[in-house]
N, C-alpha and C. Protein backbone atom coordinates (compact mmCIF):
# COMPACT_ATOMS: atom_id res chain seq x y z
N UNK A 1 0.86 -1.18 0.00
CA UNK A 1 0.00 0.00 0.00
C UNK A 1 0.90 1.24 0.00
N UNK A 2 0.32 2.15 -0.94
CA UNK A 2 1.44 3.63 -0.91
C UNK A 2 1.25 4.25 -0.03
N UNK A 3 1.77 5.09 0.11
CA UNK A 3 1.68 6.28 1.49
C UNK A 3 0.42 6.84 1.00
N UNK A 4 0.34 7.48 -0.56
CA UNK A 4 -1.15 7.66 -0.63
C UNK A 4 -1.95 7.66 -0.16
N UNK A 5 -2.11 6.29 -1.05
CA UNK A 5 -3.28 5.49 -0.25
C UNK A 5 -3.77 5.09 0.99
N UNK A 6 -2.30 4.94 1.98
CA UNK A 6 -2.71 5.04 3.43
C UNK A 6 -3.04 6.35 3.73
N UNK A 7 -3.12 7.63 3.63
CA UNK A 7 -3.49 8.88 3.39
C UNK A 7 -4.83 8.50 3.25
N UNK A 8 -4.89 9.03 1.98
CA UNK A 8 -6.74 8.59 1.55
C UNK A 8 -7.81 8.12 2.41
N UNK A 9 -6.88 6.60 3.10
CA UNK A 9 -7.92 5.46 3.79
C UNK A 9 -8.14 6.20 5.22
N UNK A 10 -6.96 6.91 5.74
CA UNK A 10 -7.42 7.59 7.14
C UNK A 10 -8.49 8.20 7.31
N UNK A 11 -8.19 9.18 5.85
CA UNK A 11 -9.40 10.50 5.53
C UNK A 11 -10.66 9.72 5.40
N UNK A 12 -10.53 9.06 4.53
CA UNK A 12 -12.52 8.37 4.48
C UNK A 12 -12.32 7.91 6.19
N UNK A 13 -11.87 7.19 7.11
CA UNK A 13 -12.33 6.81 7.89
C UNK A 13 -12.72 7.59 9.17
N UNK A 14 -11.76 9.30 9.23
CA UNK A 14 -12.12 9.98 9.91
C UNK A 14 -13.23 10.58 8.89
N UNK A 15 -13.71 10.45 8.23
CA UNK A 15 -15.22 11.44 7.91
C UNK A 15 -16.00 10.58 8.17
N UNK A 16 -15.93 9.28 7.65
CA UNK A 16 -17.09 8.30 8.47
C UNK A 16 -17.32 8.65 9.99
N UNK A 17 -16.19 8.50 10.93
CA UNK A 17 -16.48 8.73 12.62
C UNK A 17 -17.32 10.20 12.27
N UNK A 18 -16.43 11.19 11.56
CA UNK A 18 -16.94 12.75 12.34
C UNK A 18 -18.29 12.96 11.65
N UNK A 19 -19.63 12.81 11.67
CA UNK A 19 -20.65 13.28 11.45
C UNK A 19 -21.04 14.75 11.71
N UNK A 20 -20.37 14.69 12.66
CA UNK A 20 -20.41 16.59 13.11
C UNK A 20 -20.69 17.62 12.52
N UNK A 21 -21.06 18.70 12.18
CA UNK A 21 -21.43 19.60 11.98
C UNK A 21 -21.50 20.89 12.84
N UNK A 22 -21.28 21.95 12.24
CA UNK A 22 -21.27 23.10 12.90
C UNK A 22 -22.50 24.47 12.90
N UNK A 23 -22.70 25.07 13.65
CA UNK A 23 -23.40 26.40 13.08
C UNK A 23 -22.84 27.72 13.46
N UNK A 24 -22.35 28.01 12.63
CA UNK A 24 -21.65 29.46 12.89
C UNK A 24 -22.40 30.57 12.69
N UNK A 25 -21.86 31.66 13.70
CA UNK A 25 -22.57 32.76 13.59
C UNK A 25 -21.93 33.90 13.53
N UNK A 26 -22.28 34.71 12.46
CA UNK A 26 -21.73 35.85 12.08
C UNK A 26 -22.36 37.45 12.84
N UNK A 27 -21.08 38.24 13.05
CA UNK A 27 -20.92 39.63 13.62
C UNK A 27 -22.01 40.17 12.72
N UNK A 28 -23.32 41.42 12.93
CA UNK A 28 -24.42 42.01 11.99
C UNK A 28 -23.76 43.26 12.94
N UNK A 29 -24.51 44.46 12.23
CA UNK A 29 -24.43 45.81 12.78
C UNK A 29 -25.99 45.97 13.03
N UNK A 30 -27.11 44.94 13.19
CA UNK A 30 -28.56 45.05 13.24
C UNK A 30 -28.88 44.80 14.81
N UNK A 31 -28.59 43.61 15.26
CA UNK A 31 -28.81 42.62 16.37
C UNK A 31 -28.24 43.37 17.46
N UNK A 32 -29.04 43.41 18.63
CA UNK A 32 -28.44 43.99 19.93
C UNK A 32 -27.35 42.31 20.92
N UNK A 33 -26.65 42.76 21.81
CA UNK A 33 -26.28 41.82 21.93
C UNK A 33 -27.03 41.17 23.01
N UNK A 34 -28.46 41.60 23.54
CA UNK A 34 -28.88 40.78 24.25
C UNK A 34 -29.97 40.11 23.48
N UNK A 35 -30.44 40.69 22.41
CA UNK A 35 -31.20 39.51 21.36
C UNK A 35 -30.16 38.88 21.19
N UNK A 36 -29.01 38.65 20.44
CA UNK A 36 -28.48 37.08 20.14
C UNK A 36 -27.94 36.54 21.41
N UNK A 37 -27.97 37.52 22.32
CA UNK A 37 -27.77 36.14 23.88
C UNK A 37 -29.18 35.38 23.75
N UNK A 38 -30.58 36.09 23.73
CA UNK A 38 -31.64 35.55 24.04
C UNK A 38 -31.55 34.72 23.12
N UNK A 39 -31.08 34.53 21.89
CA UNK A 39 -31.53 33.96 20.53
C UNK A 39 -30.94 32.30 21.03
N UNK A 40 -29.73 32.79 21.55
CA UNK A 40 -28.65 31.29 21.59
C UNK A 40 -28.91 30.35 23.11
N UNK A 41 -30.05 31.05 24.02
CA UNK A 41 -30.32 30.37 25.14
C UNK A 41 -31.35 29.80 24.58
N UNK A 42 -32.61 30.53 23.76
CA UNK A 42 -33.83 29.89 23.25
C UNK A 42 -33.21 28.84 22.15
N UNK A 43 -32.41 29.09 21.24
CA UNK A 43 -32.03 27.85 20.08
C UNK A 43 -30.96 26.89 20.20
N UNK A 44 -30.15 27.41 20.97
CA UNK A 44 -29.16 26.75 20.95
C UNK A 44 -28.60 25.67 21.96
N UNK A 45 -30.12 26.46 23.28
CA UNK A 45 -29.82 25.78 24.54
C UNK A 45 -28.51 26.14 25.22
N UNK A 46 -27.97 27.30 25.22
CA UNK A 46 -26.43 28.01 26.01
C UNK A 46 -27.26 28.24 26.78
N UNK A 47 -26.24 27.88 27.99
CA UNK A 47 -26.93 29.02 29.59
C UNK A 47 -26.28 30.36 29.27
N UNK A 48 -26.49 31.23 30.09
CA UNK A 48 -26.39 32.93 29.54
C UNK A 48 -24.77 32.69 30.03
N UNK A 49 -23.95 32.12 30.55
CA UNK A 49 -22.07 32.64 30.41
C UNK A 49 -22.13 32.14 28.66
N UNK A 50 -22.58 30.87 28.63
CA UNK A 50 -21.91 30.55 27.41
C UNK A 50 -22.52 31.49 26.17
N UNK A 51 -23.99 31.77 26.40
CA UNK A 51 -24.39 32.53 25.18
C UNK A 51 -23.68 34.25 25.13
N UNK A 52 -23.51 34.71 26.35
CA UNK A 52 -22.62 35.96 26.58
C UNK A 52 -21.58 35.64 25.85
N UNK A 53 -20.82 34.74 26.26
CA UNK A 53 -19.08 34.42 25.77
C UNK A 53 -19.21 34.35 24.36
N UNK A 54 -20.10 33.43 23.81
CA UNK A 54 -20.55 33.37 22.44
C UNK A 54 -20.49 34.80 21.77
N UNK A 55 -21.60 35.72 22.32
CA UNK A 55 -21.92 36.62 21.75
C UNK A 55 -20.74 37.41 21.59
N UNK A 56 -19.72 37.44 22.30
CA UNK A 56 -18.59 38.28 22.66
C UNK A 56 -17.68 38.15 21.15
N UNK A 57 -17.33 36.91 21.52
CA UNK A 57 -16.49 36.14 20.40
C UNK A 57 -17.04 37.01 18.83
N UNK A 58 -18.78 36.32 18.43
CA UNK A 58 -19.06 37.09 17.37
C UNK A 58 -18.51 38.36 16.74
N UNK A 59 -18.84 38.78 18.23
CA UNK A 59 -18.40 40.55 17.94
C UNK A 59 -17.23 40.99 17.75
N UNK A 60 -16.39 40.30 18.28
CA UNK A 60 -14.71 40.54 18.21
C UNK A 60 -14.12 40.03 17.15
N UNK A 61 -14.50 38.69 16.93
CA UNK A 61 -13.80 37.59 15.69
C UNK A 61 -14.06 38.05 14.43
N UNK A 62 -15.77 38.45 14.48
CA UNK A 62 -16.25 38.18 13.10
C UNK A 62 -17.46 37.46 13.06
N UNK A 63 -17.06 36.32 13.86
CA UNK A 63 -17.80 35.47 13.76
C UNK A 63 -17.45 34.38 14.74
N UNK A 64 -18.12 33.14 15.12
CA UNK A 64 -17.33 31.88 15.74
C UNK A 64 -18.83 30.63 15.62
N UNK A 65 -18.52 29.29 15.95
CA UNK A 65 -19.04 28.62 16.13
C UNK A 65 -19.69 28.43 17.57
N UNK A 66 -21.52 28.27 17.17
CA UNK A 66 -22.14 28.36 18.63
C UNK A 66 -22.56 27.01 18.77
N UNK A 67 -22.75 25.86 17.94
CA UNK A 67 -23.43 24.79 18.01
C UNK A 67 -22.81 23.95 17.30
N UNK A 68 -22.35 22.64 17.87
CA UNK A 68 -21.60 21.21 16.73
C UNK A 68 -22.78 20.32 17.33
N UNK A 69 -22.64 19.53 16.25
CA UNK A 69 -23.45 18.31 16.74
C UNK A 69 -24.22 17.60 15.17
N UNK A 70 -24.87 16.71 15.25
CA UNK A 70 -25.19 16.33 13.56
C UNK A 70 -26.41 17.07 13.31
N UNK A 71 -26.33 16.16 11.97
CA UNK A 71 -27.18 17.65 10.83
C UNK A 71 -28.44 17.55 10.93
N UNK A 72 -29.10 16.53 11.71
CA UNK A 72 -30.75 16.45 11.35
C UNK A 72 -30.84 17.44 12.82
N UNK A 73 -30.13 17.28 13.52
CA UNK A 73 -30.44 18.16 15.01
C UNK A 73 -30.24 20.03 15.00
N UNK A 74 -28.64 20.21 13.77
CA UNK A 74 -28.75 21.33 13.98
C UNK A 74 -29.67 22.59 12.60
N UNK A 75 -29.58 21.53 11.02
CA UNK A 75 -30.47 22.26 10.56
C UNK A 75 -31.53 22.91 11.04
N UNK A 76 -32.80 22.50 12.03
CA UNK A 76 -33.74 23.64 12.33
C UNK A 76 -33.09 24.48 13.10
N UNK A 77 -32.12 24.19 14.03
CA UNK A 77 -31.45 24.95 14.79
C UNK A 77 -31.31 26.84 13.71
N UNK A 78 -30.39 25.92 12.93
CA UNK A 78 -29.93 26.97 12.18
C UNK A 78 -30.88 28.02 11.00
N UNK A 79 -31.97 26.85 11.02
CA UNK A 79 -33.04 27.97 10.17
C UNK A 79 -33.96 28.50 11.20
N UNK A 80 -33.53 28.31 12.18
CA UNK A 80 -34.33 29.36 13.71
C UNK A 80 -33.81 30.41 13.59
N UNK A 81 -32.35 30.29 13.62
CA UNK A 81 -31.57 31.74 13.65
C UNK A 81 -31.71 32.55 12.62
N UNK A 82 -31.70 31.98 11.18
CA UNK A 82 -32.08 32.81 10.23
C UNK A 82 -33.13 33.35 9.58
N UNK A 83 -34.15 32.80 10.51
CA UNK A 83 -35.49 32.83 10.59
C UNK A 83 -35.82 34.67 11.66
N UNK A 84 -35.05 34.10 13.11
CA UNK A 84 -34.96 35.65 13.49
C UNK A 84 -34.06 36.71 13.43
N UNK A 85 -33.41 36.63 11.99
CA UNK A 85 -32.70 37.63 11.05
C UNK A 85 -31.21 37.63 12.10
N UNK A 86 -30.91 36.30 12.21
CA UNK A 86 -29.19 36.12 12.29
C UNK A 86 -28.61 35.89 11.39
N UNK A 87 -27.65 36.18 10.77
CA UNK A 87 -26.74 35.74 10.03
C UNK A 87 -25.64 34.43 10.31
N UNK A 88 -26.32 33.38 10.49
CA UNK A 88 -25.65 31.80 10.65
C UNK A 88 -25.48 30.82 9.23
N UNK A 89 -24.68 30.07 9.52
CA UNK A 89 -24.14 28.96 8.32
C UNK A 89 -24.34 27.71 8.88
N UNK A 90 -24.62 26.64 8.23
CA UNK A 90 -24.65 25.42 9.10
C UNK A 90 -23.24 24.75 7.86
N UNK A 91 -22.12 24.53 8.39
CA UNK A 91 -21.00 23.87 7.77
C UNK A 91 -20.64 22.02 8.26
C-alpha cells in the first residue's frame, strides 16, 4: 500500500467517525447583543455565560461557532436563527 493510499484510507475513515457539523454565527451591525444572547439560550440551549461568551467572540472575531453536533439536530437549529434575522451557516 502507498503512502497515498494510506493517506486517503485515514481521511474516508475519519469522515465516516466525524458526522459533526457546525453552526456558525456571524458579527451584523442590526442585532443587539442581548437579542443574540436571548436567541442562543432559546435555540441553541447556552446558559447565559456561554451565550454571553458566544456573543462576545461574534463581535470581536467576526464570527465563531455556537453549536456542533449532527445535521438532522442542527439544521432547524440553524433555520431558527435565520429565521430571526441572524446571520448563521450550518458547515
Amino acid at each position: 500500500m502507498s503512502t497515498k493510499e494510506k493517506i486517503q484510507e485515514d481521511i474516508d475513515v475519519l469522515e465516516q467517525v466525524s458526522d459533526e457539523r457546525q453552526i456558525v454565527l456571524f458579527n451584523d451591525d442590526v442585532n443587539t447583543f442581548d437579542f443574540v444572547i436571548d436567541a442562543l439560550i432559546d435555540v441553541c440551549e447556552h446558559d447565559l455565560l456561554q451565550a454571553e461568551q458566544c456573543t462576545l467572540l461574534v463581535h470581536y472575531k467576526g464570527k465563531a461557532t455556537v453549536k456542533t453536533g449532527p445535521l438532522e439536530d442542527l439544521k432547524p437549529r440553524a433555520t431558527r436563527l435565520l429565521e430571526m434575522g441572524l446571520s448563521a451557516e450550518l458547515v
